[in-house]
N, C-alpha and C. Protein backbone atom coordinates (compact mmCIF):
# COMPACT_ATOMS: atom_id res chain seq x y z
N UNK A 1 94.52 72.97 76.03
CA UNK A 1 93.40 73.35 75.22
C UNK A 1 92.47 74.29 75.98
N UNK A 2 92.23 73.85 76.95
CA UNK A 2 91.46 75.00 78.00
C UNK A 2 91.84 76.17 78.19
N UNK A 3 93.16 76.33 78.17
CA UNK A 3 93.79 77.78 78.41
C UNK A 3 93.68 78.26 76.53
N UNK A 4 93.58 78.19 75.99
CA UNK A 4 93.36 78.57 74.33
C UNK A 4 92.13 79.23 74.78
N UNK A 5 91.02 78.35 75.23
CA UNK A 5 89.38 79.05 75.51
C UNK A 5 89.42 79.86 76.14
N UNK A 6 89.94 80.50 77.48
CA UNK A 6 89.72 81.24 78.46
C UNK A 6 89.31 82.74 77.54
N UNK A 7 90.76 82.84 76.98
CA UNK A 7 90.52 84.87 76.60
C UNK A 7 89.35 84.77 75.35
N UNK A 8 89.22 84.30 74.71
CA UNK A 8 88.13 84.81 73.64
C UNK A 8 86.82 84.45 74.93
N UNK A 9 86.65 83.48 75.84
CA UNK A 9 85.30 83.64 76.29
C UNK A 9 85.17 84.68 77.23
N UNK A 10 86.07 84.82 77.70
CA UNK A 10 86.23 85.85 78.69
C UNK A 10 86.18 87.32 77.79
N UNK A 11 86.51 87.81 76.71
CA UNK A 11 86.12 88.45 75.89
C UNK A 11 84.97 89.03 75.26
N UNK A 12 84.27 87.71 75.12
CA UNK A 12 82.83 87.65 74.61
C UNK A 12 81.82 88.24 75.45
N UNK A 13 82.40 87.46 76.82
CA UNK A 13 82.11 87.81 78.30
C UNK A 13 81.99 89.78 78.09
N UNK A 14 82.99 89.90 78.01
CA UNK A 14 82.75 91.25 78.07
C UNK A 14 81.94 92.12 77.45
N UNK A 15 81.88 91.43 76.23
CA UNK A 15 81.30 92.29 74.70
C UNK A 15 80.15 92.08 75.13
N UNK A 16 79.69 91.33 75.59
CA UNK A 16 77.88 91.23 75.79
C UNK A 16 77.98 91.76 77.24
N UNK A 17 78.47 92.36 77.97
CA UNK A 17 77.98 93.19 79.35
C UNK A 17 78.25 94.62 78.96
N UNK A 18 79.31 94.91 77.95
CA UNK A 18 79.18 96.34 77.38
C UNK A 18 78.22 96.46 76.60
N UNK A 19 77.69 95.52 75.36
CA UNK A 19 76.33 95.48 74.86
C UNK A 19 74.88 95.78 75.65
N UNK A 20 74.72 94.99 76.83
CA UNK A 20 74.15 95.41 77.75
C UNK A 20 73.83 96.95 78.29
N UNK A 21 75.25 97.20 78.69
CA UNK A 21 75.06 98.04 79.31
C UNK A 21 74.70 99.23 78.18
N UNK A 22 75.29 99.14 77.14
CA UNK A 22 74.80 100.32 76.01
C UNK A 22 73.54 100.68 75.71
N UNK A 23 72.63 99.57 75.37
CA UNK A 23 71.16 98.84 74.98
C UNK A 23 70.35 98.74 76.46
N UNK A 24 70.50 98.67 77.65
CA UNK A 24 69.69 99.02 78.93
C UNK A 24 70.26 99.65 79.99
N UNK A 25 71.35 99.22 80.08
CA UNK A 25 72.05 100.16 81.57
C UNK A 25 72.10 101.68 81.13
N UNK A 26 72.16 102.02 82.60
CA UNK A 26 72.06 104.05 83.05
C UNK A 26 73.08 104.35 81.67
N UNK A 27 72.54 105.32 81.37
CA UNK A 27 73.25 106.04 80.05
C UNK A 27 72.88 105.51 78.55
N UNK A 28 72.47 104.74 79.14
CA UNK A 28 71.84 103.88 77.75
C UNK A 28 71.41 104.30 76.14
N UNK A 29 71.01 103.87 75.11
CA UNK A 29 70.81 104.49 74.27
C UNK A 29 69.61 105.21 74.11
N UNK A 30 68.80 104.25 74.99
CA UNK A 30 67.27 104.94 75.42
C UNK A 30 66.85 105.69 76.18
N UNK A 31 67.74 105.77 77.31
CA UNK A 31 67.87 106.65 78.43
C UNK A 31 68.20 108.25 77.66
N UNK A 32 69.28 108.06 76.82
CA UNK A 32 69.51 109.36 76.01
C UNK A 32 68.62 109.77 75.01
N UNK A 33 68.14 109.67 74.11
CA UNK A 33 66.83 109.35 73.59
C UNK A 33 65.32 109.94 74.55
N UNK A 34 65.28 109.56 75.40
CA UNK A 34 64.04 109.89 76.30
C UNK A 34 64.66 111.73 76.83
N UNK A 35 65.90 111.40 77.22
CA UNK A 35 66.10 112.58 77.97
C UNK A 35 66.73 113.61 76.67
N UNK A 36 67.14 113.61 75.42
CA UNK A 36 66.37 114.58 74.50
C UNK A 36 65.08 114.92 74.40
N UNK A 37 64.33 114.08 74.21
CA UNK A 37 63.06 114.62 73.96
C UNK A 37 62.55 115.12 75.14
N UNK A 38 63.08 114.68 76.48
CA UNK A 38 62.03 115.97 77.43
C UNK A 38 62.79 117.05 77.69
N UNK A 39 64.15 117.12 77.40
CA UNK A 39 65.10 118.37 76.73
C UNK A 39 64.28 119.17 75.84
N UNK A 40 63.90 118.59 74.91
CA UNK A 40 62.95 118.97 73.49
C UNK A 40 62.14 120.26 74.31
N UNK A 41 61.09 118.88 75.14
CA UNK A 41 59.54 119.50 75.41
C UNK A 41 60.12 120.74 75.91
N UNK A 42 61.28 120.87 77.00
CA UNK A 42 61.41 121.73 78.27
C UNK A 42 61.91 122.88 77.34
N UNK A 43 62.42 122.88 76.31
CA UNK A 43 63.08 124.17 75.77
C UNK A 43 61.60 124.55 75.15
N UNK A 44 60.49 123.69 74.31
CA UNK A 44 59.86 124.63 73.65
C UNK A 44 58.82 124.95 74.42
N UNK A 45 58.70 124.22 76.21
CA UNK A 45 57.74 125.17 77.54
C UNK A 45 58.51 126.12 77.81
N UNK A 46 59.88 126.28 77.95
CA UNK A 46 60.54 127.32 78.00
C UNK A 46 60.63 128.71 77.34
N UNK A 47 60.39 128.51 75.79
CA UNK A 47 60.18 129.47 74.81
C UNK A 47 58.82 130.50 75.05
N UNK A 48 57.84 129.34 75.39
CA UNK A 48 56.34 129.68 75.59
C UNK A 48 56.65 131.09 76.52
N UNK A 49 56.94 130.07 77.55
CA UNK A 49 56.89 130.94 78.69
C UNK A 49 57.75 132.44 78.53
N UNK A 50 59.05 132.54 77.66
CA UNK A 50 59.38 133.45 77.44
C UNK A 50 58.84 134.73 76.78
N UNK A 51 57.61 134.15 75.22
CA UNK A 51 56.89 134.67 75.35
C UNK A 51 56.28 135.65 75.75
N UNK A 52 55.19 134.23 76.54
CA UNK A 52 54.46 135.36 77.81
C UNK A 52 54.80 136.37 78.46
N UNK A 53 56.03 136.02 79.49
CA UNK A 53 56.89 137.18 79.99
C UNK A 53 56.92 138.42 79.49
N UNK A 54 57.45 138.23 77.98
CA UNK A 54 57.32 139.46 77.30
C UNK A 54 56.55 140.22 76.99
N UNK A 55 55.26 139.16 77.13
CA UNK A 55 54.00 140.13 76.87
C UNK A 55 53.14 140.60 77.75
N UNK A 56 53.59 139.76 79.23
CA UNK A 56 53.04 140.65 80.10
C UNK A 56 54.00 141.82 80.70
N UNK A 57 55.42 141.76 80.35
CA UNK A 57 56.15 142.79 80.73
C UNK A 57 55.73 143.97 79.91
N UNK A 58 55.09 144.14 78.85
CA UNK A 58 55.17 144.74 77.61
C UNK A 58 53.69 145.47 78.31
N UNK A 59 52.53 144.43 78.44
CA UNK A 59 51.31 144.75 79.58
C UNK A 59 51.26 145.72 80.45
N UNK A 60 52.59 145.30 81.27
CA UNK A 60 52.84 145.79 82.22
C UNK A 60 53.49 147.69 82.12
N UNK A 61 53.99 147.36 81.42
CA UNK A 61 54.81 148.88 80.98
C UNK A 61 54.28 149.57 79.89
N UNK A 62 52.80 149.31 79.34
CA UNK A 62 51.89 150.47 78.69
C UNK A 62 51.56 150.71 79.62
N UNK A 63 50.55 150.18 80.96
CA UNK A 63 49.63 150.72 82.03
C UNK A 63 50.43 151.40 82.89
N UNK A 64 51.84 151.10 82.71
CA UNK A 64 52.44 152.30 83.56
C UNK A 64 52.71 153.70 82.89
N UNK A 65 53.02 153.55 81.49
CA UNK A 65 53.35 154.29 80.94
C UNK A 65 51.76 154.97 80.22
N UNK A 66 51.08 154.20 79.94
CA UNK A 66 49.26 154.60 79.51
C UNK A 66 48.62 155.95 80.66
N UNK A 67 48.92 155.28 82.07
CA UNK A 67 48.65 155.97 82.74
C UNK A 67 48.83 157.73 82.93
N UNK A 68 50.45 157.43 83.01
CA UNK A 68 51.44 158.47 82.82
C UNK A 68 50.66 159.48 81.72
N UNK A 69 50.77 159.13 80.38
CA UNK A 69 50.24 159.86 79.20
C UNK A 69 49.19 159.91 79.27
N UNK A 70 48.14 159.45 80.04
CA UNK A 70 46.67 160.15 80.30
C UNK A 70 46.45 161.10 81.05
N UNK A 71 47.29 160.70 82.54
CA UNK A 71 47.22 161.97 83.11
C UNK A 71 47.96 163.42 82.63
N UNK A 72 49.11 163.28 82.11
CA UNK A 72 49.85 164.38 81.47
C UNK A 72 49.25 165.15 79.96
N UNK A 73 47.69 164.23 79.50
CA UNK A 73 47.31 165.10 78.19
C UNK A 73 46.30 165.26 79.26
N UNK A 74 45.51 164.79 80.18
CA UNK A 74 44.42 165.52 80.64
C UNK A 74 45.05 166.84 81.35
N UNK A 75 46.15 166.88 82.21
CA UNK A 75 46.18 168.16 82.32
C UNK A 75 46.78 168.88 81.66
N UNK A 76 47.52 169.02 80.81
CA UNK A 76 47.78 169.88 79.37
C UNK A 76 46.70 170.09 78.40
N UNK A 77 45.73 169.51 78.41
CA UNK A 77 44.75 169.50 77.32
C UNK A 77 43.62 170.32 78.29
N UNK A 78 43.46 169.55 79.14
CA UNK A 78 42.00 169.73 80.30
C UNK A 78 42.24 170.79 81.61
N UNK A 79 43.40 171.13 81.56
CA UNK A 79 43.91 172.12 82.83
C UNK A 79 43.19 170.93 83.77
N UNK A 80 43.04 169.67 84.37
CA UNK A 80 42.95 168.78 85.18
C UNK A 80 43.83 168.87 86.41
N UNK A 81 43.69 169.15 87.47
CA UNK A 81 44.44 168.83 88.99
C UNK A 81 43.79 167.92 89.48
N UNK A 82 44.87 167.47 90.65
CA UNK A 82 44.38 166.14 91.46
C UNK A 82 43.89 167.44 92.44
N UNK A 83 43.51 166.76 93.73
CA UNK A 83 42.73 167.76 95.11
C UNK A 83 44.06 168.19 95.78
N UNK A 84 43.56 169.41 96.41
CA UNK A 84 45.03 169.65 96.83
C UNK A 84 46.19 170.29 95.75
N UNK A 85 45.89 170.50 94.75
CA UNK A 85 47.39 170.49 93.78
C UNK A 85 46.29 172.47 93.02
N UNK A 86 47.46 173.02 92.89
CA UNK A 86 47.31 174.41 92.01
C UNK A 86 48.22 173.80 90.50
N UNK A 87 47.23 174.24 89.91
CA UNK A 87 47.81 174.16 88.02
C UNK A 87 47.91 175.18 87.86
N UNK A 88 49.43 175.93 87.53
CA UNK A 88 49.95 177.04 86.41
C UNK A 88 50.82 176.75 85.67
N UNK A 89 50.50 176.82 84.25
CA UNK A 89 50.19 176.50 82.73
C UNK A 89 51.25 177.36 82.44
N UNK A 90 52.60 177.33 82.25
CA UNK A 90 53.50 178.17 81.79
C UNK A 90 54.23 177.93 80.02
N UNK A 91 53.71 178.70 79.36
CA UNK A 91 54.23 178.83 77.84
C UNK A 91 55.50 179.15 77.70
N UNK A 92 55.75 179.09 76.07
CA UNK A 92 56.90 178.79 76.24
C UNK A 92 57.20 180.17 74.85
């Protein structure tokens, strides 16, 4: 009669340490759960930040390019030289 009991308890045995482990142990259902959502957060700090990037790259490359086109209508418009520099104005 004892040997009849062994495999179903020893079974059961098991089913509740894989239960366990599903419901609290590493990998868990909560463990996955938590680590979506700071998946979540990190993609939409990620987005942010992409963003930004873009808009200070975007920042960044009018004042280079702002520059450029100020100085090139002041001296086409203003006959403007830096010190040191001769301006001749050749038509076309």
């Amino acid at each position: 009669m004892r040997s009849r009991l062994v495999p179903p308890i020893v079974l059961l045995l098991l089913l509740v340490i894989l239960q366990w482990q599903l419901w609290n142990g590493r990998g868990s259902v909560r463990d996955v759960a938590q680590l979506q959502s700071k998946l979540a957060d990190q993609k939409a700090s990620n987005a942010k930040a992409v963003v930004n990037n873009e808009r200070l790259a975007s920042e960044v490359n009018d004042l280079k390019i702002g520059l450029e086109m100020v100085e090139e209508r002041a001296r086409q418009e203003l006959g403007m030289v830096k010190p040191n520099e001769v301006f001749v104005q050749v038509t076309h």
